[in-house]
C-alpha atoms as a PDB file:
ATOM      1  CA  UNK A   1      -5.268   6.282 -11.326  1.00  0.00           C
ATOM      2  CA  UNK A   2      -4.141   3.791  -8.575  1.00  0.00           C
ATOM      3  CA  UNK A   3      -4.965   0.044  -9.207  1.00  0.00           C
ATOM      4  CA  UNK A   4      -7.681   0.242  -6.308  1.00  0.00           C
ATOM      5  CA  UNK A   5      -9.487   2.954  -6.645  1.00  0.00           C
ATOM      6  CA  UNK A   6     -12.812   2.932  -5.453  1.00  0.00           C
ATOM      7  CA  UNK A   7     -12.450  -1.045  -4.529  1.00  0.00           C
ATOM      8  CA  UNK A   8     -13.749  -2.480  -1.192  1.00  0.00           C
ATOM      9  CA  UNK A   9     -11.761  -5.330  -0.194  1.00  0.00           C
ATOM     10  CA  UNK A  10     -12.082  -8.099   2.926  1.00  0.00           C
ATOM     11  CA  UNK A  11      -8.528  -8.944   4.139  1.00  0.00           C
ATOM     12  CA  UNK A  12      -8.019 -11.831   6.319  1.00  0.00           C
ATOM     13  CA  UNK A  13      -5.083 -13.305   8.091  1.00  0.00           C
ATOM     14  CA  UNK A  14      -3.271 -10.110   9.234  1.00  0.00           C
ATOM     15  CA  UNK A  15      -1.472 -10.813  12.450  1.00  0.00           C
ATOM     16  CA  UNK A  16       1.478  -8.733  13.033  1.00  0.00           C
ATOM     17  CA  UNK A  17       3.167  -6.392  10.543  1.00  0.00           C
ATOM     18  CA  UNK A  18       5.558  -9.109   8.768  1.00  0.00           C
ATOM     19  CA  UNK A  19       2.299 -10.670   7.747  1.00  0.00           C
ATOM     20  CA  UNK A  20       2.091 -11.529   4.061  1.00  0.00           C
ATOM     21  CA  UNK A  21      -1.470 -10.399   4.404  1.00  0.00           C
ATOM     22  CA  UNK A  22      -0.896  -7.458   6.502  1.00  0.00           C
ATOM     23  CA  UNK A  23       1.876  -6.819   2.990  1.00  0.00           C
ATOM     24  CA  UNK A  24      -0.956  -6.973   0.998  1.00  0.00           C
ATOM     25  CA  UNK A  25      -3.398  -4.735   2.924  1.00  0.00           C
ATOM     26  CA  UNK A  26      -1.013  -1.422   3.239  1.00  0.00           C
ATOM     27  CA  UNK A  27       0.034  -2.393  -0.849  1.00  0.00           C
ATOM     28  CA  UNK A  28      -4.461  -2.094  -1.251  1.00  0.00           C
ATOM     29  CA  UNK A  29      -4.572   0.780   1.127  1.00  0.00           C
ATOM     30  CA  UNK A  30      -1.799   2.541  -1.317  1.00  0.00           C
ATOM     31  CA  UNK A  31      -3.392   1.576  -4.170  1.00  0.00           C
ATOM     32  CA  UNK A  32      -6.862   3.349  -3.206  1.00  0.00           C
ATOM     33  CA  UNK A  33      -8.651   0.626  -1.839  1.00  0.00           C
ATOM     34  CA  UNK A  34     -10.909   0.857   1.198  1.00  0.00           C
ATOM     35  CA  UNK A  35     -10.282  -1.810   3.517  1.00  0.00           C
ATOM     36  CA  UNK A  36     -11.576  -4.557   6.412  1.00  0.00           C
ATOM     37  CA  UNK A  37      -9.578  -6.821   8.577  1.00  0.00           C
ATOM     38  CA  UNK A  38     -10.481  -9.672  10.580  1.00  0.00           C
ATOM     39  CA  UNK A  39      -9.037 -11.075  13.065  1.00  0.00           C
ATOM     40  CA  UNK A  40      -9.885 -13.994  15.044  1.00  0.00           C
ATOM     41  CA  UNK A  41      -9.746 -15.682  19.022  1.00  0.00           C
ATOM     42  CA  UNK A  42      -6.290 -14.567  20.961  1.00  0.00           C
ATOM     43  CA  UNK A  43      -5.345 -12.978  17.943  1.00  0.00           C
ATOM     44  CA  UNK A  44      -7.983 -10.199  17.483  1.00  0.00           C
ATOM     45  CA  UNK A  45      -6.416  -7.921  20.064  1.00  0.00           C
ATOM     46  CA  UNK A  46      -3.293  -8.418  17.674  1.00  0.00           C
ATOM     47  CA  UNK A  47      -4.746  -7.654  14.394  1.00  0.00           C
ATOM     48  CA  UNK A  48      -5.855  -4.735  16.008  1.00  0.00           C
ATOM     49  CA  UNK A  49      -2.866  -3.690  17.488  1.00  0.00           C
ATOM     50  CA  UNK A  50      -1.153  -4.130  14.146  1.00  0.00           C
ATOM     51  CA  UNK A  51      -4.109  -2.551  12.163  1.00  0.00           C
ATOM     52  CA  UNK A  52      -2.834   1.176  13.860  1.00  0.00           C
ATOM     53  CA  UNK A  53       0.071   0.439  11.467  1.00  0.00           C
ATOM     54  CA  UNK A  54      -1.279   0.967   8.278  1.00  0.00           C
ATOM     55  CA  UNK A  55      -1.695   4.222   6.134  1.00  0.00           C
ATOM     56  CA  UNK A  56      -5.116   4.522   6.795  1.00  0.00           C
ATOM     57  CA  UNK A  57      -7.437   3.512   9.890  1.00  0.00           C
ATOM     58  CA  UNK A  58      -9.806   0.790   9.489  1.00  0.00           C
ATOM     59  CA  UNK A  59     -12.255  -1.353  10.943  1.00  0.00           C
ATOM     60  CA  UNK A  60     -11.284  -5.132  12.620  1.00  0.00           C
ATOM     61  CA  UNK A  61     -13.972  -7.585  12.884  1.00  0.00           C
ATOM     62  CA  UNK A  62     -14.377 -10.919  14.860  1.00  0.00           C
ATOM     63  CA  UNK A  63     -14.426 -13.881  12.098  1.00  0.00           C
ATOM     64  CA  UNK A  64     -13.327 -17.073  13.289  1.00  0.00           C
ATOM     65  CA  UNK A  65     -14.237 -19.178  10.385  1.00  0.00           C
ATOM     66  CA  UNK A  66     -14.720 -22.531  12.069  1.00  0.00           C
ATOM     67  CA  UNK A  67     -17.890 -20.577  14.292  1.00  0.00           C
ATOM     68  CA  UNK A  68     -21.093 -21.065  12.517  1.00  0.00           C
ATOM     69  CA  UNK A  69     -22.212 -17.300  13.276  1.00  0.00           C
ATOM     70  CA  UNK A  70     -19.412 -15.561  12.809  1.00  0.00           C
ATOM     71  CA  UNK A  71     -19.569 -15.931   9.124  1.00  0.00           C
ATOM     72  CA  UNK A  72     -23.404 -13.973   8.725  1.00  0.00           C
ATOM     73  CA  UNK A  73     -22.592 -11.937  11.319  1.00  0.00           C
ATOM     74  CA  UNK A  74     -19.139 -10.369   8.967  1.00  0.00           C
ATOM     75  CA  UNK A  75     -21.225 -10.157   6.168  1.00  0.00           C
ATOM     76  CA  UNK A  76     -23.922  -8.315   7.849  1.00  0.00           C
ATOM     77  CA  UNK A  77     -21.884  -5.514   9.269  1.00  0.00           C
ATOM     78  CA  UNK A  78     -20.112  -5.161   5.518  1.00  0.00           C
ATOM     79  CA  UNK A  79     -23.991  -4.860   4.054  1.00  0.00           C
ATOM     80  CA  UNK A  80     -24.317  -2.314   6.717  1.00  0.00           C
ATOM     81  CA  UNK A  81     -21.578  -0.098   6.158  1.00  0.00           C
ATOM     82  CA  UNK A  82     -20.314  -0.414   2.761  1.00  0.00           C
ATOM     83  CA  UNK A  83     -23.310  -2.120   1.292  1.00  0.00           C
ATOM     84  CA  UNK A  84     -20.941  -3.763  -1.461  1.00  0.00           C
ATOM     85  CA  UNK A  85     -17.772  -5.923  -1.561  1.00  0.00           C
ATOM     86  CA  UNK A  86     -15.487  -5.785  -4.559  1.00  0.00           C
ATOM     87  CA  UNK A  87     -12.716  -8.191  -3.521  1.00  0.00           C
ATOM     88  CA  UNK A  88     -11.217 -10.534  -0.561  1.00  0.00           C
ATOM     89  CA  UNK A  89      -7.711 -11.631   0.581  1.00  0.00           C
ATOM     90  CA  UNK A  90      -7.943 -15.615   2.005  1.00  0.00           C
ATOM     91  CA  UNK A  91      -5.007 -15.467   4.039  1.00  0.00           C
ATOM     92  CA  UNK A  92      -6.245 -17.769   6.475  1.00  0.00           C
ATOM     93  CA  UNK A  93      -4.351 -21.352   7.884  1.00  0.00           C
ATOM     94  CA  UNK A  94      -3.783 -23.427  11.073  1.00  0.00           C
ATOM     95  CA  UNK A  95      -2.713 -27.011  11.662  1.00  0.00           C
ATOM     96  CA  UNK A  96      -2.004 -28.913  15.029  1.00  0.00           C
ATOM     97  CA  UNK A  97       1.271 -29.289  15.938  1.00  0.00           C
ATOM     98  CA  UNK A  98       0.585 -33.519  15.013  1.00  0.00           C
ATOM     99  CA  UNK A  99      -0.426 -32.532  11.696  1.00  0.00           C
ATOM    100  CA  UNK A 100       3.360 -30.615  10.871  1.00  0.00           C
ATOM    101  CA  UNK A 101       7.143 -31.945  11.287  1.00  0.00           C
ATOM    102  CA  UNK A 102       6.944 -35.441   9.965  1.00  0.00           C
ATOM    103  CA  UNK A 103       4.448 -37.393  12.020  1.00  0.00           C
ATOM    104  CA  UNK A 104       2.295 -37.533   9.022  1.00  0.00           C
ATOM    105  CA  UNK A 105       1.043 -41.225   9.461  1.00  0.00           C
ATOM    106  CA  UNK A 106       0.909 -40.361  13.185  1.00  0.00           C
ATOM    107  CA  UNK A 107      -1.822 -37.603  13.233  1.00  0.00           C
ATOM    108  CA  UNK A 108      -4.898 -38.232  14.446  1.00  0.00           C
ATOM    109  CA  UNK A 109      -8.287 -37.308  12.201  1.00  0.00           C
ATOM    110  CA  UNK A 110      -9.268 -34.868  14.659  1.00  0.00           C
ATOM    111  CA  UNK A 111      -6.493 -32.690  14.396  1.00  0.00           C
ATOM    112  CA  UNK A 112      -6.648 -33.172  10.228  1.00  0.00           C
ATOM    113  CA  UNK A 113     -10.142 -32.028  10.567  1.00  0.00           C
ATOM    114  CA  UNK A 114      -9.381 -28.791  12.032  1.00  0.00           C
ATOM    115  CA  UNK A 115      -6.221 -28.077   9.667  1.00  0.00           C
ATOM    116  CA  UNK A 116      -8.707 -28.772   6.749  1.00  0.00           C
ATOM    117  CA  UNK A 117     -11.356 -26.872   8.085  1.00  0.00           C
ATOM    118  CA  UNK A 118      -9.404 -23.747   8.696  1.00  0.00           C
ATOM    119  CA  UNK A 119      -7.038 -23.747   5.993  1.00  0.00           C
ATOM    120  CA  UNK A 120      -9.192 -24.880   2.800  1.00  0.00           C
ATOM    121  CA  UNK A 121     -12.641 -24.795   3.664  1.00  0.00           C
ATOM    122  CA  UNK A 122     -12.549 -21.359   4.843  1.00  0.00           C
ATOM    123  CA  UNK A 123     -12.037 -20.352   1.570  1.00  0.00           C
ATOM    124  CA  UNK A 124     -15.484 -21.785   0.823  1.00  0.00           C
ATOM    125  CA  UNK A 125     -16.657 -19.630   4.215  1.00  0.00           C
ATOM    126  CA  UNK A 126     -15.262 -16.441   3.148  1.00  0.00           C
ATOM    127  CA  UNK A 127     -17.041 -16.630  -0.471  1.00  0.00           C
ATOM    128  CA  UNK A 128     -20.556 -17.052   1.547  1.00  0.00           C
ATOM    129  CA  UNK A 129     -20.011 -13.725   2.738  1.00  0.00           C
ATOM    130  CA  UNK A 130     -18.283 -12.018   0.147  1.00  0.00           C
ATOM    131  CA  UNK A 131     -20.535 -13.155  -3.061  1.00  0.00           C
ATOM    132  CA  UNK A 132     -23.922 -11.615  -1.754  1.00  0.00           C
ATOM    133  CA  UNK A 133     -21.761  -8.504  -1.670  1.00  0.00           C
ATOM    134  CA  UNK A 134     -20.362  -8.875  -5.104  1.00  0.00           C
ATOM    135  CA  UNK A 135     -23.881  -7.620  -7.367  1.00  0.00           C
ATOM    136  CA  UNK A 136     -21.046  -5.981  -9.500  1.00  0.00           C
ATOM    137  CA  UNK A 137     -18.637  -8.981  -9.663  1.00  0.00           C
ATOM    138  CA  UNK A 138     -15.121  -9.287  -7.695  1.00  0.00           C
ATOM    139  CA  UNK A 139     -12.428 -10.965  -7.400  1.00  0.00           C
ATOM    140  CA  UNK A 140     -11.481 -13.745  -4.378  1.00  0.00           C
ATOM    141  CA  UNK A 141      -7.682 -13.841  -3.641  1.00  0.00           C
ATOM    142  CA  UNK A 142      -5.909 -17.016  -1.519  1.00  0.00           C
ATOM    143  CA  UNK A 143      -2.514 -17.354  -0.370  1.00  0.00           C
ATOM    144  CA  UNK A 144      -1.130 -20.556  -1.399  1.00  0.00           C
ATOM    145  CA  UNK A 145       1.830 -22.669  -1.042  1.00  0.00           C
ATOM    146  CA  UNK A 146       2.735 -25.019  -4.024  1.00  0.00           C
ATOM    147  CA  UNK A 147       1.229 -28.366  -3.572  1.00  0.00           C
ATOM    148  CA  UNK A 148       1.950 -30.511  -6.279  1.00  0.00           C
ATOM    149  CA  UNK A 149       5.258 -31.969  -4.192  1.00  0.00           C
ATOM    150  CA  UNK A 150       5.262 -33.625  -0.878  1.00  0.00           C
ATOM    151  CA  UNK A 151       7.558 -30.885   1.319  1.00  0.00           C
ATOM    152  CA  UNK A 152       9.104 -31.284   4.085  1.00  0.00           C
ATOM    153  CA  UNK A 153       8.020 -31.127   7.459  1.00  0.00           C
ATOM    154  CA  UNK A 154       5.147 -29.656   5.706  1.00  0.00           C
ATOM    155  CA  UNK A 155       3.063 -32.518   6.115  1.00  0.00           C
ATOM    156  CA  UNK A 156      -1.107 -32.538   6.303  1.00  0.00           C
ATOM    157  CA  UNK A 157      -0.653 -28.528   5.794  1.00  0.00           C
ATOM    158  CA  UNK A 158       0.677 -29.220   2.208  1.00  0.00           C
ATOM    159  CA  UNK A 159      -2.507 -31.744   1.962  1.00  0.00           C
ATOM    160  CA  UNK A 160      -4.796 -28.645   2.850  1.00  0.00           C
ATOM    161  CA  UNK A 161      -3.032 -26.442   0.254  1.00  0.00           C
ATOM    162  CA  UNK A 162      -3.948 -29.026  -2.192  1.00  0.00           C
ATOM    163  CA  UNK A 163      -7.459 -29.280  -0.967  1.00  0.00           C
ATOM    164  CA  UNK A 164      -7.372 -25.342  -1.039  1.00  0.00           C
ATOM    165  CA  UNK A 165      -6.490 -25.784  -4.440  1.00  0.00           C
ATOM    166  CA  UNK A 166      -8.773 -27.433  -5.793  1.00  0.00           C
ATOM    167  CA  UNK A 167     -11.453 -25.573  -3.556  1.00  0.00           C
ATOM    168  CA  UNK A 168     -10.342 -22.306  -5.714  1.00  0.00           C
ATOM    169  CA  UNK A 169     -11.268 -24.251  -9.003  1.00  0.00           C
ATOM    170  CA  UNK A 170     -14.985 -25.333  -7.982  1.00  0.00           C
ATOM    171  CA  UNK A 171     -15.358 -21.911  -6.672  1.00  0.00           C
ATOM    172  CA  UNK A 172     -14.147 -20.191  -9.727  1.00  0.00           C
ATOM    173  CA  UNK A 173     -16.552 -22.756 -12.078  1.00  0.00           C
ATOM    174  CA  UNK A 174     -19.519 -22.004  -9.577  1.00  0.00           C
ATOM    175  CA  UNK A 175     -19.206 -18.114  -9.551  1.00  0.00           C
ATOM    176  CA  UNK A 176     -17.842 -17.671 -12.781  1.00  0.00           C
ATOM    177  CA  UNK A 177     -21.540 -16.759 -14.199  1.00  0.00           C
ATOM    178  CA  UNK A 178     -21.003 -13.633 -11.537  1.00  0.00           C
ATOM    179  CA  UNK A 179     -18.385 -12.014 -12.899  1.00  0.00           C
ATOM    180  CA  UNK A 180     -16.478 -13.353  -9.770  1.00  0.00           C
ATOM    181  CA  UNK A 181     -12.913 -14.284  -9.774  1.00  0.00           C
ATOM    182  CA  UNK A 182     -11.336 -16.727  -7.546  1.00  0.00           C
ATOM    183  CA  UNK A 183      -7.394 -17.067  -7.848  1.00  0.00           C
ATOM    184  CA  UNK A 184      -4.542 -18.316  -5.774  1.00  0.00           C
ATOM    185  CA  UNK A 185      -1.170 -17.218  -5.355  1.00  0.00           C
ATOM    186  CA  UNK A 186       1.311 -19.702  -4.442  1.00  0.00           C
ATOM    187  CA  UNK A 187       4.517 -17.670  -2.765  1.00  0.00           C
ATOM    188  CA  UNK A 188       7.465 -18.479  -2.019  1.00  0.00           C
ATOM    189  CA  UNK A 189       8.997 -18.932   1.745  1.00  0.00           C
ATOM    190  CA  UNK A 190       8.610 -15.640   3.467  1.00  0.00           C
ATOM    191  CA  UNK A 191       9.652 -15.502   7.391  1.00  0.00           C
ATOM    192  CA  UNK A 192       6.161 -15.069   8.820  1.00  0.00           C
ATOM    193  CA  UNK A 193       4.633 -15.919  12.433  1.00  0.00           C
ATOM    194  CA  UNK A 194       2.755 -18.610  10.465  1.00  0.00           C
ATOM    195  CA  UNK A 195       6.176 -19.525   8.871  1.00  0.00           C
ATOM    196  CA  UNK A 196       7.945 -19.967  13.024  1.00  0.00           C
ATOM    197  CA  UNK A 197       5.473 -22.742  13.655  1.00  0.00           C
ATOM    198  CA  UNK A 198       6.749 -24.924  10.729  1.00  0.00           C
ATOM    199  CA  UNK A 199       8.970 -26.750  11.679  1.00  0.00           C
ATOM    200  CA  UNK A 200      12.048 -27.262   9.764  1.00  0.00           C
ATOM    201  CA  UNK A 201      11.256 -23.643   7.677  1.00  0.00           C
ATOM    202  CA  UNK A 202      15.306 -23.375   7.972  1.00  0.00           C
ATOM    203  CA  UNK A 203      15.899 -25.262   5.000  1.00  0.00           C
ATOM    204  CA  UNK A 204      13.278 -23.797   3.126  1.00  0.00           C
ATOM    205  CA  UNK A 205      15.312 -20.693   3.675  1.00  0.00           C
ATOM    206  CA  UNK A 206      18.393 -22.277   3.085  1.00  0.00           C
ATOM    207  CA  UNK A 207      17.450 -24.000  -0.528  1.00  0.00           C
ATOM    208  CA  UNK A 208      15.296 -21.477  -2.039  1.00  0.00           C
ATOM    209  CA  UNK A 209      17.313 -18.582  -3.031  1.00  0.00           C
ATOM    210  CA  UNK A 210      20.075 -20.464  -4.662  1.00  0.00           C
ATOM    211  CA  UNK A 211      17.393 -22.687  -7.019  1.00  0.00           C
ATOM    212  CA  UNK A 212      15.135 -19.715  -7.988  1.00  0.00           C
ATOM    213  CA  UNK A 213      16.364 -18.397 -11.596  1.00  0.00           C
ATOM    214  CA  UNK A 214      15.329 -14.642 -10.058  1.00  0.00           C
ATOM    215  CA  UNK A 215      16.207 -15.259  -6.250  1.00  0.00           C
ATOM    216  CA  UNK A 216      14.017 -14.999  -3.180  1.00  0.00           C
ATOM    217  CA  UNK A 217      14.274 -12.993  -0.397  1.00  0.00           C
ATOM    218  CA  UNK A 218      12.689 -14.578   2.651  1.00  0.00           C
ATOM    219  CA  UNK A 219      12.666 -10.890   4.409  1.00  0.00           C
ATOM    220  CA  UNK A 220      10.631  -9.402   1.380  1.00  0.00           C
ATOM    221  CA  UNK A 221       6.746  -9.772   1.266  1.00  0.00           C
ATOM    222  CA  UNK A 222       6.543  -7.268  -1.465  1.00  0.00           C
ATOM    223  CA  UNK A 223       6.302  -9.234  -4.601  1.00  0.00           C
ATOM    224  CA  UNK A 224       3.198 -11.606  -3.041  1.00  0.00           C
ATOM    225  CA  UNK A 225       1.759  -8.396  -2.017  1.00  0.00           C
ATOM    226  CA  UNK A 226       1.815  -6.866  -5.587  1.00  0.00           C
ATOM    227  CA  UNK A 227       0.577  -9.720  -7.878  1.00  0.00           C
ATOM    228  CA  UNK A 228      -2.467  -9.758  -4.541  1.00  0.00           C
ATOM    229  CA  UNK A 229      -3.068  -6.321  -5.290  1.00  0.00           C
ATOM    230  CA  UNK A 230      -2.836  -7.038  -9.532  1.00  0.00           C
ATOM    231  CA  UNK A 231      -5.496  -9.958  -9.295  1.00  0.00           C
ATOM    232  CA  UNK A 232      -8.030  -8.307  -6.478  1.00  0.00           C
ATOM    233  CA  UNK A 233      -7.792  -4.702  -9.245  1.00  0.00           C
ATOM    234  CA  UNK A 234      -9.554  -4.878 -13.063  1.00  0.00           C
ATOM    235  CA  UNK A 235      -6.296  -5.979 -14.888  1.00  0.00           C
ATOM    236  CA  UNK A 236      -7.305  -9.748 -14.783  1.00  0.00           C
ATOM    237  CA  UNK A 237     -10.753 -10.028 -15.787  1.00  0.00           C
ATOM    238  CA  UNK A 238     -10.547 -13.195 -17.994  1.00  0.00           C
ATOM    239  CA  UNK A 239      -8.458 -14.836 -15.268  1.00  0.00           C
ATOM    240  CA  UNK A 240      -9.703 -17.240 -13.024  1.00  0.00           C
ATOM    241  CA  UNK A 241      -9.132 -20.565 -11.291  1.00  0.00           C
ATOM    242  CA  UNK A 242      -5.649 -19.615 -11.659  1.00  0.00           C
ATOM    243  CA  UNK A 243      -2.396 -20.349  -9.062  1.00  0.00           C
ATOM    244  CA  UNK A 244       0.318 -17.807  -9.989  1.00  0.00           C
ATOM    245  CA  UNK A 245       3.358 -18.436  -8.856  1.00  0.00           C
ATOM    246  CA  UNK A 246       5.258 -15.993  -7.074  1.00  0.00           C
ATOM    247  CA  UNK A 247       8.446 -17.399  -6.136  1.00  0.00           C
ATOM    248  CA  UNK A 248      11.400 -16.400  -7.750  1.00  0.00           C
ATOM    249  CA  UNK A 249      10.840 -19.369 -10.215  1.00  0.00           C
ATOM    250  CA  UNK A 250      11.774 -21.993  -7.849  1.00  0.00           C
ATOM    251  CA  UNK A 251       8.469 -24.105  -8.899  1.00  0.00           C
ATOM    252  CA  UNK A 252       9.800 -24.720 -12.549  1.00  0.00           C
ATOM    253  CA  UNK A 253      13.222 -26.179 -11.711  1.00  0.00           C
ATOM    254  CA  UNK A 254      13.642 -29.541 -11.736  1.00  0.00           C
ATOM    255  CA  UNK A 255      16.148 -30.788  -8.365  1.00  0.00           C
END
């Protein structure tokens, strides 16, 4: 039976087709999930464009997470058409251009705000509307990139993945007593639209593959799509407040 059967899932953050989220929607599709994307502002008419590309049709909704009414409004048209929610994809992240490429002392608190906001917060947001939906349990899903070292260029985005991080942990102690799983994925460099507006994501590129004991491919969402797809399905249901690492190994060499 495929890994989804039967499962309703909420995917977020699917822009174009070499979105890591838009890997991990056609991997649910496959796997015999049902599916919803959101898309948000200028973007929506391109998650919509880019939905046509999956297996399967499917529904785009407006959820800009940093709109108060967006939110209810999401969860209310789920309730109305599939009346339960078994799992969500976070794929969701923005900074200023201040807040990336080394003017990290130089970025103003207004521009933090909003990086924090969208990028870690949001993950609080998009459990308000999936947990009403969850009577059954589920399982909550983030894309993540390693913060436990200061990289590059990456600036007050890697502070967000750390906030993110540790977001994903309250969450999982809070919903825990629902049968709800909240876990984080931490990938490796994969060439992205999100990845084009880092800059200095050359050497990312350039370092990676040679340090990770398995390799990386920056061209290859495939492996972030399938441990998405392993920890939204049944086979993890002791697992939670986890980050699993899926990058080739780099994470556990030492420089």
């Amino acid at each position: 039976m495929p890994l989804l059967e039967g499962k309703r899932i909420l995917v977020t953050g699917v822009l174009t087709d070499a979105s890591l989220a838009f890997a991990v929607a056609r991997l649910a599709q496959q796997e015999g999930a049902e599916i919803v994307l959101t898309g948000a502002g200028r973007g929506l008419s391109l998650t919509t464009r880019t939905a046509r590309k999956l297996p399967r049709p499917v529904e785009v909704l407006e959820l800009d997470v940093a709109d108060p009414d967006h939110p209810a409004a999401v969860r209310d048209r789920l309730a109305d058409t599939w009346g339960r929610l078994d799992g969500a994809l976070h794929a969701i992240g923005f900074a200023p251009p201040s807040c990336l490429g080394g003017g990290f002392l130089a970025a103003p608190w207004a521009d933090v705000a909003v990086a924090m906001q969208i990028s870690a917060y949001s993950l609080k947001t998009i459990a308000e509307i999936c947990v009403p939906l969850m009577s059954e349990g589920g399982s909550l899903v983030g894309l993540d990139f390693d913060a436990t070292v200061a990289w590059p260029a990456y600036d007050w985005m890697g502070v967000c993945k750390a906030a993110l991080e540790s977001t994903s942990r309250y969450l999982a102690r809070d919903l825990g007593p629902k049968q709800i799983r909240v876990n984080l994925v931490a990938a490796g460099p994969i060439k992205t639209m999100a990845a084009k507006s880092i800059p200095g994501f050359a050497a990312f590129e350039d370092a990676w593959a040679p340090r990770a004991p398995l390799g990386w491919d920056v061209k290859d969402p495939e492996p972030v799509a399938k441990a998405c797809v392993a920890l939204l399905s049944d086979w993890f249901p002791a697992t939670t407040g986890e980050i699993v690492h899926v990058d080739g190994g780099y994470h556990a060499i030492g420089a």
